[in-house]
C-alpha atoms as a PDB file:
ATOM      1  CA  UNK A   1      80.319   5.929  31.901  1.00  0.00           C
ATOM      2  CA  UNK A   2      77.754   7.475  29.750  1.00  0.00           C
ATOM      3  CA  UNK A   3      75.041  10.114  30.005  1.00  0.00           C
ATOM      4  CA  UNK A   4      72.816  11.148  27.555  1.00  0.00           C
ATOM      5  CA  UNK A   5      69.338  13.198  27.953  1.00  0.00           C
ATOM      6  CA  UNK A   6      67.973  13.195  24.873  1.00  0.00           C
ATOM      7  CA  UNK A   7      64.411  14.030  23.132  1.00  0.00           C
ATOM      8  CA  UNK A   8      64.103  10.942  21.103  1.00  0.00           C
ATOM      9  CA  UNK A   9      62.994   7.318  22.556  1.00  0.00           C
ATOM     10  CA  UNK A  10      65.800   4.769  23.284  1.00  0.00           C
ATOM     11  CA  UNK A  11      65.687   1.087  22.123  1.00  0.00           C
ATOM     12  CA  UNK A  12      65.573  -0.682  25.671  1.00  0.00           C
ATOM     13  CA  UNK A  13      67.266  -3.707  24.111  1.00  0.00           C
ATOM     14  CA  UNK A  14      69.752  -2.355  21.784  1.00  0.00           C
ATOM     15  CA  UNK A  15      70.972  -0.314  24.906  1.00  0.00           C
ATOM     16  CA  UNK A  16      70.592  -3.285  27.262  1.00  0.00           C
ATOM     17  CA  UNK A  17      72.779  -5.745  25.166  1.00  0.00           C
ATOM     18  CA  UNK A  18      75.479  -3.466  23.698  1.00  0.00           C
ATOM     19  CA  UNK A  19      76.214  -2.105  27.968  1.00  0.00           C
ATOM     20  CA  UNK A  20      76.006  -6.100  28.575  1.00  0.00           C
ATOM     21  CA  UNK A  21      78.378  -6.404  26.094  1.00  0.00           C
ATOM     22  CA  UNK A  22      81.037  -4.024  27.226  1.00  0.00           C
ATOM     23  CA  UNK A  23      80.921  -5.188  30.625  1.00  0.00           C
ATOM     24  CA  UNK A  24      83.912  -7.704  30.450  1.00  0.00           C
ATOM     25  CA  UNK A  25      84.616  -9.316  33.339  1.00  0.00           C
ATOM     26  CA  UNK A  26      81.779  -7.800  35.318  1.00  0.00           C
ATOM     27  CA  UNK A  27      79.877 -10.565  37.146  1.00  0.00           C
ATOM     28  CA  UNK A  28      76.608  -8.507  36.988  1.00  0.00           C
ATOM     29  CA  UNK A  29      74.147  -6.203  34.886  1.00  0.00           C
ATOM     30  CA  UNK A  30      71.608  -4.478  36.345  1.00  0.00           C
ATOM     31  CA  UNK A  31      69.550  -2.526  34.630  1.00  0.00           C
ATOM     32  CA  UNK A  32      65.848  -0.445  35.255  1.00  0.00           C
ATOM     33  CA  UNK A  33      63.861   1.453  32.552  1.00  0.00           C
ATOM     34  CA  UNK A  34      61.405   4.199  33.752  1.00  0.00           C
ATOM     35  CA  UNK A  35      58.012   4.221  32.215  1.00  0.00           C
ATOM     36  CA  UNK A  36      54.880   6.695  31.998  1.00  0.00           C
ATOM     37  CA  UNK A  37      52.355   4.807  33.981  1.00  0.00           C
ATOM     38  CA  UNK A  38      48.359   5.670  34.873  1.00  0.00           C
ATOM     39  CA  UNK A  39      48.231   5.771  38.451  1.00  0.00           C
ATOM     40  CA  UNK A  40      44.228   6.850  38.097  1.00  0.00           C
ATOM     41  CA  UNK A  41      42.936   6.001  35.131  1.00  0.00           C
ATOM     42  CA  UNK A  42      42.804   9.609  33.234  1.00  0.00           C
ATOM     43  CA  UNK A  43      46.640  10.407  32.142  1.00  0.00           C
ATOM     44  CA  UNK A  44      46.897  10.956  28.894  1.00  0.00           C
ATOM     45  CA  UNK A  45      50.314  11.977  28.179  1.00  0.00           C
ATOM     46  CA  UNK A  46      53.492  13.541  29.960  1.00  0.00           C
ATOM     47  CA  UNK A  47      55.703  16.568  29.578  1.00  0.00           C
ATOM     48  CA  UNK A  48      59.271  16.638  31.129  1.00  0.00           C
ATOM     49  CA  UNK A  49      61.243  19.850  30.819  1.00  0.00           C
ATOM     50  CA  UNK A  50      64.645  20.308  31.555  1.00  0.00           C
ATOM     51  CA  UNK A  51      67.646  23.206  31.302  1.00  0.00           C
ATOM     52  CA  UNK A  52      70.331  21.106  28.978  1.00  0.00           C
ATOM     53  CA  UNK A  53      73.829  22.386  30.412  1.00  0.00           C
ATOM     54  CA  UNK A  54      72.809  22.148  34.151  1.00  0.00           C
ATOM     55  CA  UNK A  55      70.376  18.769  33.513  1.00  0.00           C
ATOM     56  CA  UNK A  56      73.533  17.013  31.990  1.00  0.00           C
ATOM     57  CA  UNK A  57      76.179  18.409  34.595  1.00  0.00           C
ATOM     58  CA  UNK A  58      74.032  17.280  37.140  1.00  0.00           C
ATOM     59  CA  UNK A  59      73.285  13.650  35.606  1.00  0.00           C
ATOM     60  CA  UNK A  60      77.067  13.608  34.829  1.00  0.00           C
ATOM     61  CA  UNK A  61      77.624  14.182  38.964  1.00  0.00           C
ATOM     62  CA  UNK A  62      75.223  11.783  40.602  1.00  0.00           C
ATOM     63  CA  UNK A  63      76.954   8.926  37.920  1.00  0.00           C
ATOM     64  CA  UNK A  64      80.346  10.098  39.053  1.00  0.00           C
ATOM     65  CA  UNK A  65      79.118   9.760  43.120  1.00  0.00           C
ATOM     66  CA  UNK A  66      78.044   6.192  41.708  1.00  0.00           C
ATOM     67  CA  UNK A  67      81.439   4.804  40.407  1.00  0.00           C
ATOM     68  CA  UNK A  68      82.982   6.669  43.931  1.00  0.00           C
ATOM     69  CA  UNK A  69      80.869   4.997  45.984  1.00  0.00           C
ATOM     70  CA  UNK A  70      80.538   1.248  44.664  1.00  0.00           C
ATOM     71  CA  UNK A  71      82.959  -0.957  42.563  1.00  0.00           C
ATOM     72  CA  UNK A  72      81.757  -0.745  39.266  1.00  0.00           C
ATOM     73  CA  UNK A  73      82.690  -1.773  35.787  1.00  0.00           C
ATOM     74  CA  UNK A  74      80.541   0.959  33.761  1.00  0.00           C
ATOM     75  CA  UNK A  75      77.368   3.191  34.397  1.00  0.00           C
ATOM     76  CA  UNK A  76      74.697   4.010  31.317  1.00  0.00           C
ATOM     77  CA  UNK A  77      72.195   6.909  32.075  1.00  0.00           C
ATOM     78  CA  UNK A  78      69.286   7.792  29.694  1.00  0.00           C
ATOM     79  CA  UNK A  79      67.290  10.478  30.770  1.00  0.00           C
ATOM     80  CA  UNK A  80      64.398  11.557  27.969  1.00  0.00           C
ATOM     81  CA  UNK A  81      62.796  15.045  27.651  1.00  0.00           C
ATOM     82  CA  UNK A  82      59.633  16.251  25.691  1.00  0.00           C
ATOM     83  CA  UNK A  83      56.128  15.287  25.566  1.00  0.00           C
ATOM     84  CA  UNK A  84      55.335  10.980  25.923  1.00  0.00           C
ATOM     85  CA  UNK A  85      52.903   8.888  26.623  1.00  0.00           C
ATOM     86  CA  UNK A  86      51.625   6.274  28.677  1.00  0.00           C
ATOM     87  CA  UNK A  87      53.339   3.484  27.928  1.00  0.00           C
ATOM     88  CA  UNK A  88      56.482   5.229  27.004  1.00  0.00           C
ATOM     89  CA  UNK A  89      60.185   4.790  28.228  1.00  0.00           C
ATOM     90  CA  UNK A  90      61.054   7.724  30.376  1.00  0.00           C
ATOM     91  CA  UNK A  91      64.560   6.676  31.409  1.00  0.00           C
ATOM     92  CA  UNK A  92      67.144   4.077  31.872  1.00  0.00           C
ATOM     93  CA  UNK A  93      69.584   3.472  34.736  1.00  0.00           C
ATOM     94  CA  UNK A  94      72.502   0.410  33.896  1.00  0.00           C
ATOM     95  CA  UNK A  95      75.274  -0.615  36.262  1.00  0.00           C
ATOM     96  CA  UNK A  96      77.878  -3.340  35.595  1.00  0.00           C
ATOM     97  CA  UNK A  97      80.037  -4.446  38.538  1.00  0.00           C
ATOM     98  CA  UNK A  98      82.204  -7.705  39.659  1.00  0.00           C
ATOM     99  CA  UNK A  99      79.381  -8.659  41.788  1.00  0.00           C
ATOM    100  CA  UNK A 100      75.612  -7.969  41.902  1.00  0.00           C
ATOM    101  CA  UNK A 101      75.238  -6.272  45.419  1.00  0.00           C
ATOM    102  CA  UNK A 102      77.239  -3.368  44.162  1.00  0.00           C
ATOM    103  CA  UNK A 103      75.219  -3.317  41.331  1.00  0.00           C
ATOM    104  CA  UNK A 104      72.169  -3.403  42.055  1.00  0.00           C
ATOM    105  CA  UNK A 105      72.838  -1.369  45.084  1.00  0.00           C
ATOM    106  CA  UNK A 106      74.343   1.593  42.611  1.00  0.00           C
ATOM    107  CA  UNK A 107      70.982   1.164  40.170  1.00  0.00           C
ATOM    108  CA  UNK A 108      68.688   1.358  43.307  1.00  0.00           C
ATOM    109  CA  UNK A 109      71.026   4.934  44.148  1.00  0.00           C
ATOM    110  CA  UNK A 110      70.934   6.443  40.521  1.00  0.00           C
ATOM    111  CA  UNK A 111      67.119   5.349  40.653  1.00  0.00           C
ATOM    112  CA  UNK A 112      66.278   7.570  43.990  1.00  0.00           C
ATOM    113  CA  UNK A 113      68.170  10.210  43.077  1.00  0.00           C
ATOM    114  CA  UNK A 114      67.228  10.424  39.455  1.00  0.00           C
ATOM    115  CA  UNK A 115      64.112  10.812  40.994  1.00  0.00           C
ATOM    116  CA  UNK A 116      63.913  13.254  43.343  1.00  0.00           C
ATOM    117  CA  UNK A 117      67.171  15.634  42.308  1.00  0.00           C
ATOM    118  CA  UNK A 118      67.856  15.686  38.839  1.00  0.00           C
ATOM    119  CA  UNK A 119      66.542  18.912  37.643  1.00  0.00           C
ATOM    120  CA  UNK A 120      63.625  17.868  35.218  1.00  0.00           C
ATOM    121  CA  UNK A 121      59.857  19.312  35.377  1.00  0.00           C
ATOM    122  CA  UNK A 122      57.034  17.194  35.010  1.00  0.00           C
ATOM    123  CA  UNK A 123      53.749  18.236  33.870  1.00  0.00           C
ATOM    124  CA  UNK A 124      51.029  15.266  33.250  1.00  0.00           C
ATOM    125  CA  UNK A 125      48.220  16.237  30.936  1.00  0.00           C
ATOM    126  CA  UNK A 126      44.653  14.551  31.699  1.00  0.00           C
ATOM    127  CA  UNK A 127      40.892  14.699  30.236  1.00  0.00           C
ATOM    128  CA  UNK A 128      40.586  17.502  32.834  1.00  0.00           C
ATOM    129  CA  UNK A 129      43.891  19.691  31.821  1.00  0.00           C
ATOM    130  CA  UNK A 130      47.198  20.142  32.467  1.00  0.00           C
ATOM    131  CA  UNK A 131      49.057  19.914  36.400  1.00  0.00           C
ATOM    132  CA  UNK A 132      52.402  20.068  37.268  1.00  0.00           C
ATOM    133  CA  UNK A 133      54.211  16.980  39.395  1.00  0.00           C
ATOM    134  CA  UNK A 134      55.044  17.989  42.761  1.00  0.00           C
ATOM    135  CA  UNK A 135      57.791  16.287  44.379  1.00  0.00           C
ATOM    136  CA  UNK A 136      56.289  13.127  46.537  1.00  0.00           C
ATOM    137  CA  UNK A 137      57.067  12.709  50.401  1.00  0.00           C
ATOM    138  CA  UNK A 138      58.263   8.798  49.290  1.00  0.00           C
ATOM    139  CA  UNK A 139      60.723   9.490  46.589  1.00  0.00           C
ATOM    140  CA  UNK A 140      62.587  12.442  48.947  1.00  0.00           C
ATOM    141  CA  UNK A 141      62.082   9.380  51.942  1.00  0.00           C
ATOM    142  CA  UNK A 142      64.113   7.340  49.640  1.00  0.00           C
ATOM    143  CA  UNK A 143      67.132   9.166  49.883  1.00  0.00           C
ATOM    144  CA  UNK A 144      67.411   8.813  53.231  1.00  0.00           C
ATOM    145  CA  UNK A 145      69.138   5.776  53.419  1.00  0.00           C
ATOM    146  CA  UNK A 146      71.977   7.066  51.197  1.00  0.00           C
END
């Protein structure tokens, strides 16, 4: 398992291929990468804060609940931090497991509650100024079937 919030953008592939790599004997990959998208037309960039010690404890916990849960051969979380924008890779979820229900099933959990409970702070900068994220009825919906 590995956890890492960092600043710095990650090479989707390089990170892709070397967790592919050290899955032996895993029948499945699955991996998602988060992106900074333009829902309406006028986002220019986005800032994600975080507190280090408690963002990585609490990363480090909901990967743990992962591997209890399912029967998997490795997690890989990449959480980024600091201003990006559209167009850039937020975050990256990997699971490797014997067979692909318990992977993707583990990516789709790390994915909600990445989401909605890791303790980041997003504030999306426009043409208009600056706004905070609020937390979205859907994403906490998600979590329901957990």
């Amino acid at each position: 398992m590995r956890v890492v919030v960092q600043q710095a953008p990650f090479d989707f592939g390089a990170e892709a291929e070397g967790f592919a790599r050290a899955a032996e004997g895993m029948g499945a990959v699955v991996t998602f990468t988060g992106i900074v998208r333009d829902r309406d037309g006028g986002l220019e960039a986005m800032e994600i804060e975080h507190y280090p010690g408690m963002t990585q404890a609490a990363l480090t916990g909901i990967a743990e609940q992962a591997l209890e849960r399912w029967t998997l051969g490795d997690v890989l979380v990449i959480h980024r931090f600091g201003r990006m924008a559209v167009g850039e890779r937020i975050m990256m979820v990997a699971t490797a497991a014997r067979h692909r229900g318990d992977a993707f099933e583990a990516a789709e959990f790390l994915m909600d509650y990445l989401k909605s409970r890791a303790p980041f702070w997003k504030k999306e900068f426009t043409r208009d100024g600056a706004e905070w994220v609020a937390a979205r009825d859907e994403d906490e919906d998600a979590l329901n079937r957990w």
